[in-house]
Protein backbone atom coordinates (compact mmCIF):
# COMPACT_ATOMS: atom_id res chain seq x y z
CA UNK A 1 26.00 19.98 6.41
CA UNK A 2 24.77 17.55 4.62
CA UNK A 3 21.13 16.92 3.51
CA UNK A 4 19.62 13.16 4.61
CA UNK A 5 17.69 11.86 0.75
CA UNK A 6 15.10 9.24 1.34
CA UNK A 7 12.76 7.28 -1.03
CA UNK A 8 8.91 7.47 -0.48
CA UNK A 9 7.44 4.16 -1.22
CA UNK A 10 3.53 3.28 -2.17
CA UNK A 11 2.37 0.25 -1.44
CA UNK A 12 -0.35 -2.30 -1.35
CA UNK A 13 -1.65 -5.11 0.28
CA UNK A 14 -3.63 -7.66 -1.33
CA UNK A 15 -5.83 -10.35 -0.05
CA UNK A 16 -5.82 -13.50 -2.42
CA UNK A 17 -8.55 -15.81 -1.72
CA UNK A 18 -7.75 -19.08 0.15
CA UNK A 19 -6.81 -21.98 -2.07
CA UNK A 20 -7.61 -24.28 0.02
CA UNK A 21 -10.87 -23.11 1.55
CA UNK A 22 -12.31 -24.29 4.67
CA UNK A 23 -15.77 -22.62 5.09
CA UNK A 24 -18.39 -21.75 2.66
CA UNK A 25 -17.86 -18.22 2.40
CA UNK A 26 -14.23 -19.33 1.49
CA UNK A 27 -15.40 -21.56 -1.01
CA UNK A 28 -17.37 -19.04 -2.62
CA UNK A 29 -14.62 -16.08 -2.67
CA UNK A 30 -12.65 -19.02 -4.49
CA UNK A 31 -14.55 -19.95 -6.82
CA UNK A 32 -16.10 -16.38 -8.25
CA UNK A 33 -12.31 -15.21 -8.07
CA UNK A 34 -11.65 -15.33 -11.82
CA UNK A 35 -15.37 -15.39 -13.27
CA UNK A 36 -14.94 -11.25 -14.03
CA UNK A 37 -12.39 -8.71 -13.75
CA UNK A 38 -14.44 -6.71 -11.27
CA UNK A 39 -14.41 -9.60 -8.92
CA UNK A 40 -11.05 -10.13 -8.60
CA UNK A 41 -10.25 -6.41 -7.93
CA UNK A 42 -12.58 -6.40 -5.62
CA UNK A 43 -11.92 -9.59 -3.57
CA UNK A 44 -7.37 -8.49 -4.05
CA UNK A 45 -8.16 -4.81 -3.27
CA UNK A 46 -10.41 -5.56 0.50
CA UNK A 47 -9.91 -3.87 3.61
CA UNK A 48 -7.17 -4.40 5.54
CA UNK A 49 -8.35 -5.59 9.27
CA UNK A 50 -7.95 -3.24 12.20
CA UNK A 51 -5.45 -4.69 13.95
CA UNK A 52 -3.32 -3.86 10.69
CA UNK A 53 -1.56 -0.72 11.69
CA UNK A 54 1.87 1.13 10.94
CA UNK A 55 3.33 0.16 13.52
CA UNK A 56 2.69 -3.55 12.48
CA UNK A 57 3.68 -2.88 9.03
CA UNK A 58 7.09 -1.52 10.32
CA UNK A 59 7.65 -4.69 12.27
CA UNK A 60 6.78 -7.10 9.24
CA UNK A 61 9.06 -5.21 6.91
CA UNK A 62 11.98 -5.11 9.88
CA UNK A 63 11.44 -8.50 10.64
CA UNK A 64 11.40 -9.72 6.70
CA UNK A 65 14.62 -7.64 6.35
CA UNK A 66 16.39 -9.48 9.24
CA UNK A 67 15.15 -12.85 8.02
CA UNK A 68 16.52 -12.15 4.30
CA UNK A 69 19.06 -9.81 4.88
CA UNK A 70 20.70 -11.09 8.14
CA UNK A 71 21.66 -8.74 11.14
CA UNK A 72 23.84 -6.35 9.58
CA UNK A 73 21.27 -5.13 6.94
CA UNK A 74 18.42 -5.11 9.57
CA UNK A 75 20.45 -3.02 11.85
CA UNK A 76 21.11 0.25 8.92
CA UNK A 77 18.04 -0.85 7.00
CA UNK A 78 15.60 -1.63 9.55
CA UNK A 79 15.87 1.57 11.82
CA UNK A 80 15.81 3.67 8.13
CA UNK A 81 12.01 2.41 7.42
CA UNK A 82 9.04 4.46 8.80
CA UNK A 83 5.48 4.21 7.67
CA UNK A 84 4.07 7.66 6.94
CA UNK A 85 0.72 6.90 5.99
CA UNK A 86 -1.41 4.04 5.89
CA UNK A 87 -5.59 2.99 5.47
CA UNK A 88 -7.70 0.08 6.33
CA UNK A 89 -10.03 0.83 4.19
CA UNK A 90 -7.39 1.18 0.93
CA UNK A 91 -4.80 -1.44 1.80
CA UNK A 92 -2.52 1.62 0.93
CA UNK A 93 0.65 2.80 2.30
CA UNK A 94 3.59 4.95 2.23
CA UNK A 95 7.15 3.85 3.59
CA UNK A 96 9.89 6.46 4.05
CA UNK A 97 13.56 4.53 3.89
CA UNK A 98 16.86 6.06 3.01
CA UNK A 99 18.01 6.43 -0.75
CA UNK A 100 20.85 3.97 -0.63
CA UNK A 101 18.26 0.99 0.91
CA UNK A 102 15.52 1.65 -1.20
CA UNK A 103 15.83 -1.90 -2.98
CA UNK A 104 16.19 -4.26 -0.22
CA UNK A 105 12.92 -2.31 1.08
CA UNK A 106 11.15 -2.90 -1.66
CA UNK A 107 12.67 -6.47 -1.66
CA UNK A 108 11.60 -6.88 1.61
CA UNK A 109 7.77 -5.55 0.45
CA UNK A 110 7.64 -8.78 -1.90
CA UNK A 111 8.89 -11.45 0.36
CA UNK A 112 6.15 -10.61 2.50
CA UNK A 113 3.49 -13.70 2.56
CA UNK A 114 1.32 -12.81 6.05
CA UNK A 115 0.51 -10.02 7.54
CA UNK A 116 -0.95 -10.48 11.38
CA UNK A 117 -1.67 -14.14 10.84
CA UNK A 118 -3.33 -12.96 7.72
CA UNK A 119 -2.54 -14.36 3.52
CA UNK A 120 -1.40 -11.36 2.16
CA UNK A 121 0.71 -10.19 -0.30
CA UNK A 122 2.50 -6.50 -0.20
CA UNK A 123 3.82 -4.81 -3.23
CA UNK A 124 5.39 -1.76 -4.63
CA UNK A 125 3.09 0.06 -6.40
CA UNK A 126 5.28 3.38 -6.94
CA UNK A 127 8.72 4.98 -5.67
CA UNK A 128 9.58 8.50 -5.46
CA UNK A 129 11.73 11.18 -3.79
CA UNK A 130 8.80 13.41 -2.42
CA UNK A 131 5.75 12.11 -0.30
CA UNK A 132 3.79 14.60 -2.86
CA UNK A 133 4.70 12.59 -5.27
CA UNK A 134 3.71 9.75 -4.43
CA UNK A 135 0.14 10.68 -3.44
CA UNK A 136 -0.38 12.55 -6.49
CA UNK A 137 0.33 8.94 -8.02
CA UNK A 138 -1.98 6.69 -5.76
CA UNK A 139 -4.88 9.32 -6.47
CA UNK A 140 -4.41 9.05 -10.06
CA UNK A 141 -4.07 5.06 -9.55
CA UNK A 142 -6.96 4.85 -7.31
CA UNK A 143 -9.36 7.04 -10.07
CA UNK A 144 -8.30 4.33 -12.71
CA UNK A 145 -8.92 1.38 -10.45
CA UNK A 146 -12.77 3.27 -9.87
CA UNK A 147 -12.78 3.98 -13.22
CA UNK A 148 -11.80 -0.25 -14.42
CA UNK A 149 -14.75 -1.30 -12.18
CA UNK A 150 -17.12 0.48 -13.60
CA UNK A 151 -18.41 3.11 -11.28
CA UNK A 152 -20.98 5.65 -12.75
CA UNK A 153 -19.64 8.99 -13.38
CA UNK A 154 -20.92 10.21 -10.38
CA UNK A 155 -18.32 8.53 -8.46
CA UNK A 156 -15.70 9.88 -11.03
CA UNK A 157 -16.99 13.21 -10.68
CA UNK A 158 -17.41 12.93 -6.83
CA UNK A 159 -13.54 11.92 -7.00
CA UNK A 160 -12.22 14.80 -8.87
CA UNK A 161 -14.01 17.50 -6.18
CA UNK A 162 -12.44 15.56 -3.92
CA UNK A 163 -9.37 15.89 -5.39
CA UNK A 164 -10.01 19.72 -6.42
CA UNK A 165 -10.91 20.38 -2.55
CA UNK A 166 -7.34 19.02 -1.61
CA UNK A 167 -5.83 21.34 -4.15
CA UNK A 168 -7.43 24.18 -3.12
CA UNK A 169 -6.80 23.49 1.15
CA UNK A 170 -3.28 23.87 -0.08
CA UNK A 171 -3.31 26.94 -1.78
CA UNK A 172 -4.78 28.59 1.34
CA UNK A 173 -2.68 27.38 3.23
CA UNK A 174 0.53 28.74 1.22
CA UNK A 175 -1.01 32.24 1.08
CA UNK A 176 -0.99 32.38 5.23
């Protein structure tokens, strides 16, 4: 029998500011959008709305991969892609596809421009072949993002006994 190989794949969602900006609060996230580095992390990393779920994000990536990819490719490609993990408050995801359509996934991550009437951008942050993997990478990613914007070290430190207390829950659990 043969074993089914799939591709984990992290990704992000990012919420440029408006170009053309309508209201003041618009006008404002505009125009202090390049003034520091810690702004425009801040204003590309927000939270993702509520009505921003996986089940959404499946349909946006099925639907871009039908668009781009025509009927055929949505048909193997689209039923392959399952969202595994995703946070509102992060913007951070993890799609499991198959091996072989790993690339028109993450093709289909960049052509996305809206997500639930919302600007947004989606892109591949990191692929791998084991969901561990790739949440061992988005905690070391999401240290060095805390880490570029300046955080005291009690956030650091608070972050690494977080991480330390998800090591440890894992060891007991092998033991069992």
């Amino acid at each position: 029998m043969v074993r089914l190989k799939h591709r984990y794949i992290l990704f992000d969602i990012l919420y440029p500011p408006v170009s053309d900006p309508r209201t003041g609060t618009q006008r404002e996230k505009f125009s202090t959008f390049c003034n520091n580095p810690k702004d425009t992390l801040l204003t590309l990393h927000a939270p993702s709305p509520a009505s921003i779920n996986s089940k959404s994000i499946a349909n946006i990536l099925r639907n871009a991969v039908a668009e781009h990819y025509g009927e055929i490719a949505a048909g193997g490609v689209g039923n392959s892609i399952i969202v595994k993990y995703f946070s509102n408050k992060t913007s951070t995801g993890i799609i499991r596809c198959s091996r072989q359509d790993f690339q028109q996934v993450m093709a289909a991550i960049a052509l996305v421009t809206k997500v639930d009437n919302y600007d947004a951008l989606m892109r591949c942050v990191h692929v791998s072949g084991t969901i561990r993997k790739c949440e061992q990478f988005s905690i070391r990613r999401n240290k060095s993002l805390i880490i570029q914007l300046g955080r005291d070290n009690e956030m650091v430190n608070g972050l690494n006994e977080f991480v330390e207390m998800f090591k440890d829950s894992g060891k007991d659990s092998d033991e069992e």
